[in-house]
PDB file of N, CA and C in Angstrom:
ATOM      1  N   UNK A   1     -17.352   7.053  -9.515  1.00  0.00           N
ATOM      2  CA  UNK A   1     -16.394   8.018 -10.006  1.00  0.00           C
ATOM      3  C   UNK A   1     -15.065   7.819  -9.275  1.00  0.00           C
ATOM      4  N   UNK A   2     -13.963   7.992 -10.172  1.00  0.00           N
ATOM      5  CA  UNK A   2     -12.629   7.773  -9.381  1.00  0.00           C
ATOM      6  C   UNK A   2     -11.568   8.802  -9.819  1.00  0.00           C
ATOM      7  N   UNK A   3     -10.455   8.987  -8.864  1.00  0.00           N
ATOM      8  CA  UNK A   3      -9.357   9.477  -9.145  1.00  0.00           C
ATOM      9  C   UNK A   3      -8.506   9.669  -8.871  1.00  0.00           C
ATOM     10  N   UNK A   4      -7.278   9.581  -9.734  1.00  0.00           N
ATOM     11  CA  UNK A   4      -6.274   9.053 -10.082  1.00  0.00           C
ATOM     12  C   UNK A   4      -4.992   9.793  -9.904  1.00  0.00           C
ATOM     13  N   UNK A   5      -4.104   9.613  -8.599  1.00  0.00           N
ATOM     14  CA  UNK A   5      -2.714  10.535  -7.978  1.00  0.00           C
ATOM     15  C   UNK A   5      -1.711  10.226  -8.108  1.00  0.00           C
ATOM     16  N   UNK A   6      -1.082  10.821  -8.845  1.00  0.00           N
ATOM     17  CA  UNK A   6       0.571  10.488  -8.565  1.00  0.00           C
ATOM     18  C   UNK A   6       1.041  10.384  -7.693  1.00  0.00           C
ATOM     19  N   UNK A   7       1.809   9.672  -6.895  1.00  0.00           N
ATOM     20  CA  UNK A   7       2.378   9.352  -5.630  1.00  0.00           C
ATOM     21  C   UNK A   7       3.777   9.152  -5.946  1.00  0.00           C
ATOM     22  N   UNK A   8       4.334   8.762  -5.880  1.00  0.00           N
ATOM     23  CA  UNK A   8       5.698   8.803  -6.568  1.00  0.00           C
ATOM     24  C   UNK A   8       6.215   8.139  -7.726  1.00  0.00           C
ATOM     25  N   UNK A   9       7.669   8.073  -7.664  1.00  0.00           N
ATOM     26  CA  UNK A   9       8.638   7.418  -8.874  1.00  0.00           C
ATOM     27  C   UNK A   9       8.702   5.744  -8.582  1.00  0.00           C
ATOM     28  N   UNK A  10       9.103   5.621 -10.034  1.00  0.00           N
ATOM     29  CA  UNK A  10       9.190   4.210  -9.700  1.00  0.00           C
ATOM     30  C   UNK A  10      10.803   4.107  -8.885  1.00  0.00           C
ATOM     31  N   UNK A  11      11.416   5.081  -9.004  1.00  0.00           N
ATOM     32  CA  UNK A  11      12.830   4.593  -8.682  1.00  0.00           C
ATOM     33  C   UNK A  11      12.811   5.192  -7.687  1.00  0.00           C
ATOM     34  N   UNK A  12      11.921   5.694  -7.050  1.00  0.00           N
ATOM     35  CA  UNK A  12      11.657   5.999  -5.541  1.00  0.00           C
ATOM     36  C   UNK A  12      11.685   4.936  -4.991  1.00  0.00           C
ATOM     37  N   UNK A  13      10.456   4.101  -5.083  1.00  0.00           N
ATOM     38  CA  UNK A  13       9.650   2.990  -4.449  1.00  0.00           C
ATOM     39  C   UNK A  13      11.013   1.822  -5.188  1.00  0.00           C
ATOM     40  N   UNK A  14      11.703   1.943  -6.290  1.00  0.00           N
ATOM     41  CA  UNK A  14      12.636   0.940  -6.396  1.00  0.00           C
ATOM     42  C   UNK A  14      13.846   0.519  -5.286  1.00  0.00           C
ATOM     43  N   UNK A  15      13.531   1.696  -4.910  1.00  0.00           N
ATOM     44  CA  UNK A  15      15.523   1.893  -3.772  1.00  0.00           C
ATOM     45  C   UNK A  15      15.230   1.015  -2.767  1.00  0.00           C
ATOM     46  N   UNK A  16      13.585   0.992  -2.243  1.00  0.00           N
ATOM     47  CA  UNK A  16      13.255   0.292  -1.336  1.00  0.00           C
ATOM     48  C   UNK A  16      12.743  -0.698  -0.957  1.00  0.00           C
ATOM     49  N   UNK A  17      11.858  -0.754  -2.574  1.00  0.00           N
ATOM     50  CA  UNK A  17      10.168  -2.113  -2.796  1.00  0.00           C
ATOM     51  C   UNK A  17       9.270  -1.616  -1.524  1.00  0.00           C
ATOM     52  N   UNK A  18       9.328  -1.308  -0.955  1.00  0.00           N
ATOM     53  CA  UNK A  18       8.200  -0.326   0.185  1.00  0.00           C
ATOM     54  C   UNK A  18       7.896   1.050   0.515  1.00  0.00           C
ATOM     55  N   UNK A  19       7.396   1.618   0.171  1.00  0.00           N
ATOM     56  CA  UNK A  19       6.754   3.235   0.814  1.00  0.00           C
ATOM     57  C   UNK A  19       5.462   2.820   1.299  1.00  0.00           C
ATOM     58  N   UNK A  20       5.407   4.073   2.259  1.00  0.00           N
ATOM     59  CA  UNK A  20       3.786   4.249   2.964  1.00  0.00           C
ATOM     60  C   UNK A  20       3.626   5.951   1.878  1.00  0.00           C
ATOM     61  N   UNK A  21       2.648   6.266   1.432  1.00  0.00           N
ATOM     62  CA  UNK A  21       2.454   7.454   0.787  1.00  0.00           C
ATOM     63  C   UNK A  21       0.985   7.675   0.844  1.00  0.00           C
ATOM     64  N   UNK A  22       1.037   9.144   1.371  1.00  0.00           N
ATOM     65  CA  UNK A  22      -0.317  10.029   1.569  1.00  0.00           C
ATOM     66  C   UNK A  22      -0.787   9.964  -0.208  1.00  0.00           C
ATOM     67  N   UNK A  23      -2.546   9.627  -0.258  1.00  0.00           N
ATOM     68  CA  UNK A  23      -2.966   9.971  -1.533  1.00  0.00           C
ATOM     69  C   UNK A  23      -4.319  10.836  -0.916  1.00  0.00           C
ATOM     70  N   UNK A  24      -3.830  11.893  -1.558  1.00  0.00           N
ATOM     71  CA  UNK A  24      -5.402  12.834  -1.023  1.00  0.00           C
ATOM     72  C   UNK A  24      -5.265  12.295   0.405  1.00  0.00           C
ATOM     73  N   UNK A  25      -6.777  11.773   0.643  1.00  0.00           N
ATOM     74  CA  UNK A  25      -7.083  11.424   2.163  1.00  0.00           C
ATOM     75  C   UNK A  25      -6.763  10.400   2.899  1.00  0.00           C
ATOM     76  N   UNK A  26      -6.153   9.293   1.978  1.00  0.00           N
ATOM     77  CA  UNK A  26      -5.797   7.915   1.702  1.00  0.00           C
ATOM     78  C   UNK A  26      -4.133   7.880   2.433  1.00  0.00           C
ATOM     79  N   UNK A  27      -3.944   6.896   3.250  1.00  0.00           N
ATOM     80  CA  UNK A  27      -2.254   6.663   3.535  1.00  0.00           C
ATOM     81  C   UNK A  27      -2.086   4.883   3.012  1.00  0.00           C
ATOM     82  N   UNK A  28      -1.106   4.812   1.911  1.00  0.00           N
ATOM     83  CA  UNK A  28      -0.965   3.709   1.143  1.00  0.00           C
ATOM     84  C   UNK A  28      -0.282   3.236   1.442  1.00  0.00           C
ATOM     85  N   UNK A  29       0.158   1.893   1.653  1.00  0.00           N
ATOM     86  CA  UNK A  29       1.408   1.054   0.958  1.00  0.00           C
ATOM     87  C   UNK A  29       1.649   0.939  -0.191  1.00  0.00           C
ATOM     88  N   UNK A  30       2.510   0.929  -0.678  1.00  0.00           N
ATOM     89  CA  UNK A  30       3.081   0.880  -1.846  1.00  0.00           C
ATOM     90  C   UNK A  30       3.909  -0.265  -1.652  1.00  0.00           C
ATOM     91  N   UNK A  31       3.836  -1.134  -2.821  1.00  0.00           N
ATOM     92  CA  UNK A  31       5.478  -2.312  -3.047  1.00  0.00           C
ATOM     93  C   UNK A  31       5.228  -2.791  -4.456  1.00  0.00           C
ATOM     94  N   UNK A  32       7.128  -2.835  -4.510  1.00  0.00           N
ATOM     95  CA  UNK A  32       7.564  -3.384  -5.676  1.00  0.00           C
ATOM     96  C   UNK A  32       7.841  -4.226  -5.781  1.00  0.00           C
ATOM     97  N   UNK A  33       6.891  -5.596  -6.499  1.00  0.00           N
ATOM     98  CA  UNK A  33       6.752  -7.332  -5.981  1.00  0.00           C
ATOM     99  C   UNK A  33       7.514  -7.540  -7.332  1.00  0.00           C
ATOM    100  N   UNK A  34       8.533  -8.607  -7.783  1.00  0.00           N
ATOM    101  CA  UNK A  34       8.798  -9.384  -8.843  1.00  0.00           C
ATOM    102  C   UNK A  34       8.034  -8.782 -10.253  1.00  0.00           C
ATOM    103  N   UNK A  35       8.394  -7.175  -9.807  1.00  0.00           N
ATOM    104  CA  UNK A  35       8.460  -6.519 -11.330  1.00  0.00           C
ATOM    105  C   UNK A  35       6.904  -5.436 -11.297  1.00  0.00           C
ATOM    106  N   UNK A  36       6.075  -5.788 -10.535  1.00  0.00           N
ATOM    107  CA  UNK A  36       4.836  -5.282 -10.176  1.00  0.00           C
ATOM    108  C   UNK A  36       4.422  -4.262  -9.311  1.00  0.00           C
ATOM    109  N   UNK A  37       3.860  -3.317  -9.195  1.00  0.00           N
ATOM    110  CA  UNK A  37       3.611  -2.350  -8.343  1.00  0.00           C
ATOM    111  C   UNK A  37       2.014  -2.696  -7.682  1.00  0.00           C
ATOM    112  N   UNK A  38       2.164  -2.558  -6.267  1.00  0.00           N
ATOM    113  CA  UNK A  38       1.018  -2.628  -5.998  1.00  0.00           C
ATOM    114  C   UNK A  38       0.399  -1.510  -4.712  1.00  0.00           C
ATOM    115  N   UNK A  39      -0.871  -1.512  -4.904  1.00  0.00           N
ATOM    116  CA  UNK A  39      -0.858  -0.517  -3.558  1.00  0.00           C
ATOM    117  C   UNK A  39      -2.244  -0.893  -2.783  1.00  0.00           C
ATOM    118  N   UNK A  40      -1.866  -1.076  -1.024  1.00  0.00           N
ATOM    119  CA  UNK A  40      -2.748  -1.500  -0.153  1.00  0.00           C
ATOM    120  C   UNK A  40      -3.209  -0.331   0.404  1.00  0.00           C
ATOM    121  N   UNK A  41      -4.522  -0.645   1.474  1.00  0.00           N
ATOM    122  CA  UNK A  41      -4.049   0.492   2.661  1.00  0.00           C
ATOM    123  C   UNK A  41      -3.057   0.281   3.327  1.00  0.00           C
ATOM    124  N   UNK A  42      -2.497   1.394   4.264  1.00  0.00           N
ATOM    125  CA  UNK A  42      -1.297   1.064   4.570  1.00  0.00           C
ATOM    126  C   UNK A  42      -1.494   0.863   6.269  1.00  0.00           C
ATOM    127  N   UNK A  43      -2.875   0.435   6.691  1.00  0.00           N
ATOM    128  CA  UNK A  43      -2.738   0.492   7.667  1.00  0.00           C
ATOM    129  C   UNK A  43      -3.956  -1.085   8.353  1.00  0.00           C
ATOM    130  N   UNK A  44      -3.213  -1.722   8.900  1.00  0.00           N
ATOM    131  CA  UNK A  44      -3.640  -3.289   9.663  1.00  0.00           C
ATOM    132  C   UNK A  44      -4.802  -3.200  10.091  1.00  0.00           C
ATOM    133  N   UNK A  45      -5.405  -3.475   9.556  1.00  0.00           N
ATOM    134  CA  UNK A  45      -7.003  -3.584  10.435  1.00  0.00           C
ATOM    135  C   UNK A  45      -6.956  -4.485  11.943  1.00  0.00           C
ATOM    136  N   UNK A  46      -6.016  -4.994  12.364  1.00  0.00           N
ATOM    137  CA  UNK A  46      -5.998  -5.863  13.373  1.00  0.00           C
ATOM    138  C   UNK A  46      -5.845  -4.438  14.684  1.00  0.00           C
ATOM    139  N   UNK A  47      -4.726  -4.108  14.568  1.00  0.00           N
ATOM    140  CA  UNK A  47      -3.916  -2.760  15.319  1.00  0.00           C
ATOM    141  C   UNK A  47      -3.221  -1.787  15.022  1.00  0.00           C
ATOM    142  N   UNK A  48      -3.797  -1.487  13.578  1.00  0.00           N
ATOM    143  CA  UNK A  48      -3.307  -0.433  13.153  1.00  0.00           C
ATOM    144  C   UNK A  48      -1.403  -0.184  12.840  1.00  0.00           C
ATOM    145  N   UNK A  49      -1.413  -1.136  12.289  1.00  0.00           N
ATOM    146  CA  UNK A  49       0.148  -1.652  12.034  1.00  0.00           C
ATOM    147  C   UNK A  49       0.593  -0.841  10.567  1.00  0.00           C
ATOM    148  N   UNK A  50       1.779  -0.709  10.358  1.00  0.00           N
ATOM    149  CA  UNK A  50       2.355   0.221   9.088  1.00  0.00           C
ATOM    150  C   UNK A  50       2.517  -1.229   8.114  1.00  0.00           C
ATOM    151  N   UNK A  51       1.875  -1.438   7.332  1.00  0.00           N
ATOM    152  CA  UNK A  51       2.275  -2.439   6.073  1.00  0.00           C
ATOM    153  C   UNK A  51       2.881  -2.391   5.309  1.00  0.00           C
ATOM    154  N   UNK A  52       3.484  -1.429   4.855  1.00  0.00           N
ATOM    155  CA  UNK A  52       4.563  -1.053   4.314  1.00  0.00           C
ATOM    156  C   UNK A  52       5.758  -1.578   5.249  1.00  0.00           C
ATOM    157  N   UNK A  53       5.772  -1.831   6.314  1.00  0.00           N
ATOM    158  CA  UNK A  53       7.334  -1.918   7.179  1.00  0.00           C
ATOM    159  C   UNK A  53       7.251  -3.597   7.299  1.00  0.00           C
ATOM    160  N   UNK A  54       6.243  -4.272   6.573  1.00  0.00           N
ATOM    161  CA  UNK A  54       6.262  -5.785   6.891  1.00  0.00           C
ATOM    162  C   UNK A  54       6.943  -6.286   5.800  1.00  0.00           C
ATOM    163  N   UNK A  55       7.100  -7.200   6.161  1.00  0.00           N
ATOM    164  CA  UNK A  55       7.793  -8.333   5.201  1.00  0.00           C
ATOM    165  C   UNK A  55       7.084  -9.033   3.907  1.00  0.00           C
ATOM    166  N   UNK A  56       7.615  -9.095   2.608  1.00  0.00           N
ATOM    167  CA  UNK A  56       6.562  -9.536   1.640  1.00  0.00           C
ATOM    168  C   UNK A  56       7.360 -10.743   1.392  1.00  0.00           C
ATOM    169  N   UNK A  57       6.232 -12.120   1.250  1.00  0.00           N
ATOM    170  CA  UNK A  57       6.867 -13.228   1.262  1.00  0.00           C
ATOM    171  C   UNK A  57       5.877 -14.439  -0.403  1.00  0.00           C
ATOM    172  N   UNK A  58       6.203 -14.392  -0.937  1.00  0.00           N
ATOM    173  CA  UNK A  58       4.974 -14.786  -1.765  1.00  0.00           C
ATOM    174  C   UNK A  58       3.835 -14.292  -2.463  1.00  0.00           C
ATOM    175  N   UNK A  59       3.712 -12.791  -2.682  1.00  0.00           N
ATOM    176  CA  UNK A  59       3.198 -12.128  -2.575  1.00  0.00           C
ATOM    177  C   UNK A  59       2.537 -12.002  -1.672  1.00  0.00           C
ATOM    178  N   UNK A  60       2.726 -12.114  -0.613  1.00  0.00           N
ATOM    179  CA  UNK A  60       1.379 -11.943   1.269  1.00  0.00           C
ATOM    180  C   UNK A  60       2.977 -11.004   1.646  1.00  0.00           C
ATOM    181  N   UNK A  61       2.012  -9.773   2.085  1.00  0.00           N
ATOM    182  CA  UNK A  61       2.661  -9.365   3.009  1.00  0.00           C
ATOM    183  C   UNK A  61       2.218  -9.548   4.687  1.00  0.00           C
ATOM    184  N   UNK A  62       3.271  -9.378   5.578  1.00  0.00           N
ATOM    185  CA  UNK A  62       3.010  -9.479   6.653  1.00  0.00           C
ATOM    186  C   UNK A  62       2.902  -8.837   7.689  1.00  0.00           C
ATOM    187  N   UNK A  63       1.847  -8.107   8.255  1.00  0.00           N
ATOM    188  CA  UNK A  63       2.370  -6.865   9.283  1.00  0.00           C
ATOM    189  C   UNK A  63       3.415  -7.289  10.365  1.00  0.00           C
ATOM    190  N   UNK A  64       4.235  -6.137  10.760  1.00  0.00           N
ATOM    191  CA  UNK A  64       5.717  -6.245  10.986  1.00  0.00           C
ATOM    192  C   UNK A  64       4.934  -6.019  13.244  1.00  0.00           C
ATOM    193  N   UNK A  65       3.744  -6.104  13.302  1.00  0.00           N
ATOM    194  CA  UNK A  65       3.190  -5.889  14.589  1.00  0.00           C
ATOM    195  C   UNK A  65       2.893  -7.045  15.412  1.00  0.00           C
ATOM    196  N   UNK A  66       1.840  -7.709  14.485  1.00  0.00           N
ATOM    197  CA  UNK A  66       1.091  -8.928  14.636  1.00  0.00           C
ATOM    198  C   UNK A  66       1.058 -10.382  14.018  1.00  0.00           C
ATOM    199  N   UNK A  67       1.711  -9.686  12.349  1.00  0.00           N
ATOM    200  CA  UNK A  67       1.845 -10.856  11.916  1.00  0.00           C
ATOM    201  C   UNK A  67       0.649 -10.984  10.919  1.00  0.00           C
ATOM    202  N   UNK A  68      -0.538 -10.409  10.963  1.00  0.00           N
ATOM    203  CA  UNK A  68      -1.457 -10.709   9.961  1.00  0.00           C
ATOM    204  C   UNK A  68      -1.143 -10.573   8.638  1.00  0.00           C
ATOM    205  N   UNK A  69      -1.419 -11.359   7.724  1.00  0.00           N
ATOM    206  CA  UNK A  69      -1.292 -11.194   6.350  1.00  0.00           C
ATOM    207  C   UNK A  69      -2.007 -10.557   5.496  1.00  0.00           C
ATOM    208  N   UNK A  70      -1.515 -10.302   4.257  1.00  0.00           N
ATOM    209  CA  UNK A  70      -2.374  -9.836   3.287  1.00  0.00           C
ATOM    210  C   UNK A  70      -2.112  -9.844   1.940  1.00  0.00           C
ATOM    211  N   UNK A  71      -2.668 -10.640   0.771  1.00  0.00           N
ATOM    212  CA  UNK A  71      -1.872 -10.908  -0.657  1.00  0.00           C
ATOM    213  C   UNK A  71      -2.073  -9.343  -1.079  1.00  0.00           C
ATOM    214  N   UNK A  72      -1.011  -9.045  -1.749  1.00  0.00           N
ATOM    215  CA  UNK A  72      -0.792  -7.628  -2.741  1.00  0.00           C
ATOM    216  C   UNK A  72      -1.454  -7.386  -3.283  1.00  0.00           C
ATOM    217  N   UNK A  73      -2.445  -8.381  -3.751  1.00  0.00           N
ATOM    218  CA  UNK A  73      -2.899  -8.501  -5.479  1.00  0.00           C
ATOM    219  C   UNK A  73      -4.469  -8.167  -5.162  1.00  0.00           C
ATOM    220  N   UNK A  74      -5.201  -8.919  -4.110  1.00  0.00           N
ATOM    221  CA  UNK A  74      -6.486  -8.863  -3.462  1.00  0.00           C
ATOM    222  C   UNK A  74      -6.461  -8.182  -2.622  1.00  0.00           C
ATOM    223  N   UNK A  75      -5.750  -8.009  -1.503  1.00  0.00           N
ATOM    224  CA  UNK A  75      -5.492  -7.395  -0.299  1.00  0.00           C
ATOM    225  C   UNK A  75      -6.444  -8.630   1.061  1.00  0.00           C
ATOM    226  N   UNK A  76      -6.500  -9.692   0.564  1.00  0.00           N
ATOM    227  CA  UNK A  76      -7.751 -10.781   1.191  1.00  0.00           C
ATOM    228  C   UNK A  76      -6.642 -11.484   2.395  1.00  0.00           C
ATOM    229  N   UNK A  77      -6.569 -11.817   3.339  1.00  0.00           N
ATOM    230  CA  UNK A  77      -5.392 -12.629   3.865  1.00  0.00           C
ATOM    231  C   UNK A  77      -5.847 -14.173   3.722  1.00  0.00           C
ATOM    232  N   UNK A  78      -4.663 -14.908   3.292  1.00  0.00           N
ATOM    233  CA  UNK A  78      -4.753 -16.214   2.776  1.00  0.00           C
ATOM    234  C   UNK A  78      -4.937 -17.034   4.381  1.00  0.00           C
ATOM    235  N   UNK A  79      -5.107 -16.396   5.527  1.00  0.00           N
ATOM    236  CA  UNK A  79      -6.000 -17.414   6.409  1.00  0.00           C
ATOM    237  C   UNK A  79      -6.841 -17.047   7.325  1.00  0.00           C
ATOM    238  N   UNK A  80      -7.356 -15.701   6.794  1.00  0.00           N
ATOM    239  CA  UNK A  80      -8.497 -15.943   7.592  1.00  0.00           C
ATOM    240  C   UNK A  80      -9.333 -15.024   6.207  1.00  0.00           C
ATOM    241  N   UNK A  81     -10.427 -15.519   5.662  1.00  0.00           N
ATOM    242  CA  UNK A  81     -11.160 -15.383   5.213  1.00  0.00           C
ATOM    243  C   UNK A  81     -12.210 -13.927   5.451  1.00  0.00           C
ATOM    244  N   UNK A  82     -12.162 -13.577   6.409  1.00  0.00           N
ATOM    245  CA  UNK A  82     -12.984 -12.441   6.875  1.00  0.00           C
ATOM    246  C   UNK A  82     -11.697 -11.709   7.461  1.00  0.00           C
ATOM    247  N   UNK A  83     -11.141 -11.580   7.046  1.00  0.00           N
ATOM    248  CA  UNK A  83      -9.963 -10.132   6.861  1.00  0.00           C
ATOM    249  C   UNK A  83      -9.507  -9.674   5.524  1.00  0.00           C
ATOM    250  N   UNK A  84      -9.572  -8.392   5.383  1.00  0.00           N
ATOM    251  CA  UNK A  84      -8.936  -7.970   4.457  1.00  0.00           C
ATOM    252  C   UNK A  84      -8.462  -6.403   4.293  1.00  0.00           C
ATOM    253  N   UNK A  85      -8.006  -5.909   3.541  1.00  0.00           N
ATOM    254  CA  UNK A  85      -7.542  -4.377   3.472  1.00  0.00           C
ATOM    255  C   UNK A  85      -7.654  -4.185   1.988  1.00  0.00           C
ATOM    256  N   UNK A  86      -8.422  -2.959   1.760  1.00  0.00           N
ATOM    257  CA  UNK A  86      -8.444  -2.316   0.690  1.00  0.00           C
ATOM    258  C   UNK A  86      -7.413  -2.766  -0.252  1.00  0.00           C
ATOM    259  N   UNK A  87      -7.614  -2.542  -1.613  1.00  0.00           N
ATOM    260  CA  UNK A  87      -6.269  -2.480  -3.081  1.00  0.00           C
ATOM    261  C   UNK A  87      -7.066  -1.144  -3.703  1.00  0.00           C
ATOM    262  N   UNK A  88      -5.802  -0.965  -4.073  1.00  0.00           N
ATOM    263  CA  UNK A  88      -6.034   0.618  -5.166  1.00  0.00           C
ATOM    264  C   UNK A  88      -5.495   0.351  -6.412  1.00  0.00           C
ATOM    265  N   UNK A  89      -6.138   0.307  -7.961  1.00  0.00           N
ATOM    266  CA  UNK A  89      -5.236  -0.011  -9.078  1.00  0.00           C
ATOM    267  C   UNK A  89      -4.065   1.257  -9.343  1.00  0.00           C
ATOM    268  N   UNK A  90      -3.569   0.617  -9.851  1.00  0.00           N
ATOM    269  CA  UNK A  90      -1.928   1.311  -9.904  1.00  0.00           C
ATOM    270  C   UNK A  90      -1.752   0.843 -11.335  1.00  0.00           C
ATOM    271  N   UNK A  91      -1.104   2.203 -11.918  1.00  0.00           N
ATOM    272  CA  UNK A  91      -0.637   2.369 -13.168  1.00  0.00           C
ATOM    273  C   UNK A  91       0.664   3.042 -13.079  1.00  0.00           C
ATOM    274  N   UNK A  92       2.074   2.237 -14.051  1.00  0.00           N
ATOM    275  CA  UNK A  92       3.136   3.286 -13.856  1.00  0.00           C
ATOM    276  C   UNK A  92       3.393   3.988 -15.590  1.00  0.00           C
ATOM    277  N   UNK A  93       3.478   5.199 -15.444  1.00  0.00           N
ATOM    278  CA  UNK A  93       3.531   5.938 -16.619  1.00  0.00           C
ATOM    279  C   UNK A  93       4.928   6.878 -16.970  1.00  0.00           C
ATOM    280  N   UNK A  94       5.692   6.517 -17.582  1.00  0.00           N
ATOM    281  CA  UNK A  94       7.352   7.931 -17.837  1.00  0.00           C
ATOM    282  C   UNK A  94       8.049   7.619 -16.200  1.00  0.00           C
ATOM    283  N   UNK A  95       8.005   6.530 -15.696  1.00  0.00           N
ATOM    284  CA  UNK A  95       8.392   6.709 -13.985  1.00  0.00           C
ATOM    285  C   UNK A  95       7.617   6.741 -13.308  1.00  0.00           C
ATOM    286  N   UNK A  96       6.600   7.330 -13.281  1.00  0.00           N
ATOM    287  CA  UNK A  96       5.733   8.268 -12.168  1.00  0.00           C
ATOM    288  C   UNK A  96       4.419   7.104 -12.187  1.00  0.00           C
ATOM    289  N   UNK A  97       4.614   6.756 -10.310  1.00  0.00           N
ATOM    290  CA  UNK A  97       3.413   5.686 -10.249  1.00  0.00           C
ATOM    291  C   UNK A  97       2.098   6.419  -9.838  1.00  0.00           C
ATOM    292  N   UNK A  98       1.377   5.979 -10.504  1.00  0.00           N
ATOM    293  CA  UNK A  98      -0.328   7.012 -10.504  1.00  0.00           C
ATOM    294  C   UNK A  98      -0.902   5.616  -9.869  1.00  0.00           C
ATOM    295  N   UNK A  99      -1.931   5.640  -8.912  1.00  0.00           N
ATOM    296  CA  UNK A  99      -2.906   5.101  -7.932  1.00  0.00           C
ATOM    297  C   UNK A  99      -4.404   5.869  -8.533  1.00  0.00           C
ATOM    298  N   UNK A 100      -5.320   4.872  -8.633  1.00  0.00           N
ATOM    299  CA  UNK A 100      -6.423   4.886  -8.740  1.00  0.00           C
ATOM    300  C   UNK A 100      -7.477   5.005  -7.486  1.00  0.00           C
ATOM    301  N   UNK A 101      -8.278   5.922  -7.049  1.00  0.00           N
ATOM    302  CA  UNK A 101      -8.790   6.233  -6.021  1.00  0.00           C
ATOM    303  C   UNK A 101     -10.461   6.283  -6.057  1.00  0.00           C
ATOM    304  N   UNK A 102     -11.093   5.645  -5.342  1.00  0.00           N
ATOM    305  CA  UNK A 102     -12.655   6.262  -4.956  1.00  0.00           C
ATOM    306  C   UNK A 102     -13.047   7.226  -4.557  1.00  0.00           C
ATOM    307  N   UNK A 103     -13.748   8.009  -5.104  1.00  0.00           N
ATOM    308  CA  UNK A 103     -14.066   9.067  -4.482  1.00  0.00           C
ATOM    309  C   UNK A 103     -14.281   9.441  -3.251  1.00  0.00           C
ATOM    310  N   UNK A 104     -15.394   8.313  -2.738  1.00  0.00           N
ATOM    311  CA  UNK A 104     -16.223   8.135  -1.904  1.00  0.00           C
ATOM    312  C   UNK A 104     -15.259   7.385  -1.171  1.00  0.00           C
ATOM    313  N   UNK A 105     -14.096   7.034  -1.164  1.00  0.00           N
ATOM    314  CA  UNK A 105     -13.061   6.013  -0.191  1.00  0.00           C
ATOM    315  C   UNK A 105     -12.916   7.277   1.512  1.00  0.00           C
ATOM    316  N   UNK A 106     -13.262   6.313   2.578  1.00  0.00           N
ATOM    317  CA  UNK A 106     -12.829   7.238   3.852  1.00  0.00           C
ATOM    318  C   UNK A 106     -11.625   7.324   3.913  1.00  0.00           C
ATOM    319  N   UNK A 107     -11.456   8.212   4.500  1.00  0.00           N
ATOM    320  CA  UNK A 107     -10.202   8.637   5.060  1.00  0.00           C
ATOM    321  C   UNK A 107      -9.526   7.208   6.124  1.00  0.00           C
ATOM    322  N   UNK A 108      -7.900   7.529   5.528  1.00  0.00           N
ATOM    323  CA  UNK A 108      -7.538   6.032   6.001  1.00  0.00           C
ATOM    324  C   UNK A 108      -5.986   6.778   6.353  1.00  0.00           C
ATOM    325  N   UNK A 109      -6.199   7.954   6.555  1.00  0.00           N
ATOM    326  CA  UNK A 109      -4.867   8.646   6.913  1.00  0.00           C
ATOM    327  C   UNK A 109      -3.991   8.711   7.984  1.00  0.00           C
ATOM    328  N   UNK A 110      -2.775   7.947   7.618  1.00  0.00           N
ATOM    329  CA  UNK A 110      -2.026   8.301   9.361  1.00  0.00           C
ATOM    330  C   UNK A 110      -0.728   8.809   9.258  1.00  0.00           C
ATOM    331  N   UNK A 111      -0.402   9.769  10.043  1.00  0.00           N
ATOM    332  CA  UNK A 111       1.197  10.334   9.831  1.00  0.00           C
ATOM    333  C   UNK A 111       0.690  11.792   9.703  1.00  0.00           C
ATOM    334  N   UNK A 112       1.809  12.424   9.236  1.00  0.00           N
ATOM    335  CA  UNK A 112       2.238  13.724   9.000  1.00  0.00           C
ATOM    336  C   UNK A 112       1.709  14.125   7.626  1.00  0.00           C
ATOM    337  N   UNK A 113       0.936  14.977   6.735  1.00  0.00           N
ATOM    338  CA  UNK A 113       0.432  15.409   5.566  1.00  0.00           C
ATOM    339  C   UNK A 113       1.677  15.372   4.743  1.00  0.00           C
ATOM    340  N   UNK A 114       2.130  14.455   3.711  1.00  0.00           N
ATOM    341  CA  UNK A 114       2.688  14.460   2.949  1.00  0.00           C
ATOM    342  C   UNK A 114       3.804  13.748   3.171  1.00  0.00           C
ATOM    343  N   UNK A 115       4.116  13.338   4.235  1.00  0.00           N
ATOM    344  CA  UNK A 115       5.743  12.604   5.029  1.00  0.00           C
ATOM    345  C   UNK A 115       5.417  11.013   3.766  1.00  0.00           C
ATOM    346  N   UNK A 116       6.340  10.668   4.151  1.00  0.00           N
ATOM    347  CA  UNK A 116       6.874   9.168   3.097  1.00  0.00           C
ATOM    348  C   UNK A 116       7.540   8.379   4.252  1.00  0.00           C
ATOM    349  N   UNK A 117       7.285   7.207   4.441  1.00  0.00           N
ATOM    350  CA  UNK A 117       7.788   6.288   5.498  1.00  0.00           C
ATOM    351  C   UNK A 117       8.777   5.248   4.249  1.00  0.00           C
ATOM    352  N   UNK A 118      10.048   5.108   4.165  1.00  0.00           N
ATOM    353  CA  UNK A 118      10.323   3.803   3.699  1.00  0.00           C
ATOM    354  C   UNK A 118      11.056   2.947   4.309  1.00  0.00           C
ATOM    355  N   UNK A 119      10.971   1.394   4.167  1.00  0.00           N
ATOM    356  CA  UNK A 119      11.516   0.466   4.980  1.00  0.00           C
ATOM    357  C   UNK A 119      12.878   0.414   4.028  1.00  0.00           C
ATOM    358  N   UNK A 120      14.044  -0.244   4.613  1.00  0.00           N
ATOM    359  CA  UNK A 120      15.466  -0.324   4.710  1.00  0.00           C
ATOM    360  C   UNK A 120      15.675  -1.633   4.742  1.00  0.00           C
TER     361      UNK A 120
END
């Protein structure tokens, strides 16, 4: 069973191509790749790094901490095989980007209840 949150605008996440955004229990990355919306966890399994504040290069983003990668699309990192971070499907509808959620997904929350981090 799944479900499905609005998190913001597209011309939110446009101003920037990066947000971190609270879903329910969930804290996301969000980015706007070469026309595409995608959404990770937003948080590095290495050290707990903000992925949203890294650099997207090819579609791999890069945590802005350590450096670990992660493609947008899989969330798999293209070199090491036994890393990876969650993907959430993403639908954009009238503006408004809706994220697809597990029910059963743990809590992956960091920050302030409802705050928005965007990179510059």
């Amino acid at each position: 069973m799944s479900a499905e949150r609005a998190v913001c605008s597209l011309a939110e996440l446009a101003k920037t191509a990066a947000l971190a955004v609270d879903a329910g229990e969930l804290r996301l990355a969000l980015f706007l790749h070469e026309g595409r919306v995608f959404a990770l966890s937003e948080t590095c399994p290495h050290r707990g790094g903000p992925l949203h504040a890294g650099q997207v290069t090819r579609g791999v983003v890069r945590c802005p901490w350590h450096l670990w990668q992660f493609d947008l699309a899989s969330g798999c990192s293209p070199v090491n095989p036994h890393s990876s971070v969650p993907t959430y499907p993403v639908r954009v509808e009238n503006g408004t980007v809706f994220v697809r959620l597990a029910e059963e997904a743990p809590a992956e929350r960091r920050g302030v209840g409802g705050r928005r981090e965007a990179v510059e």
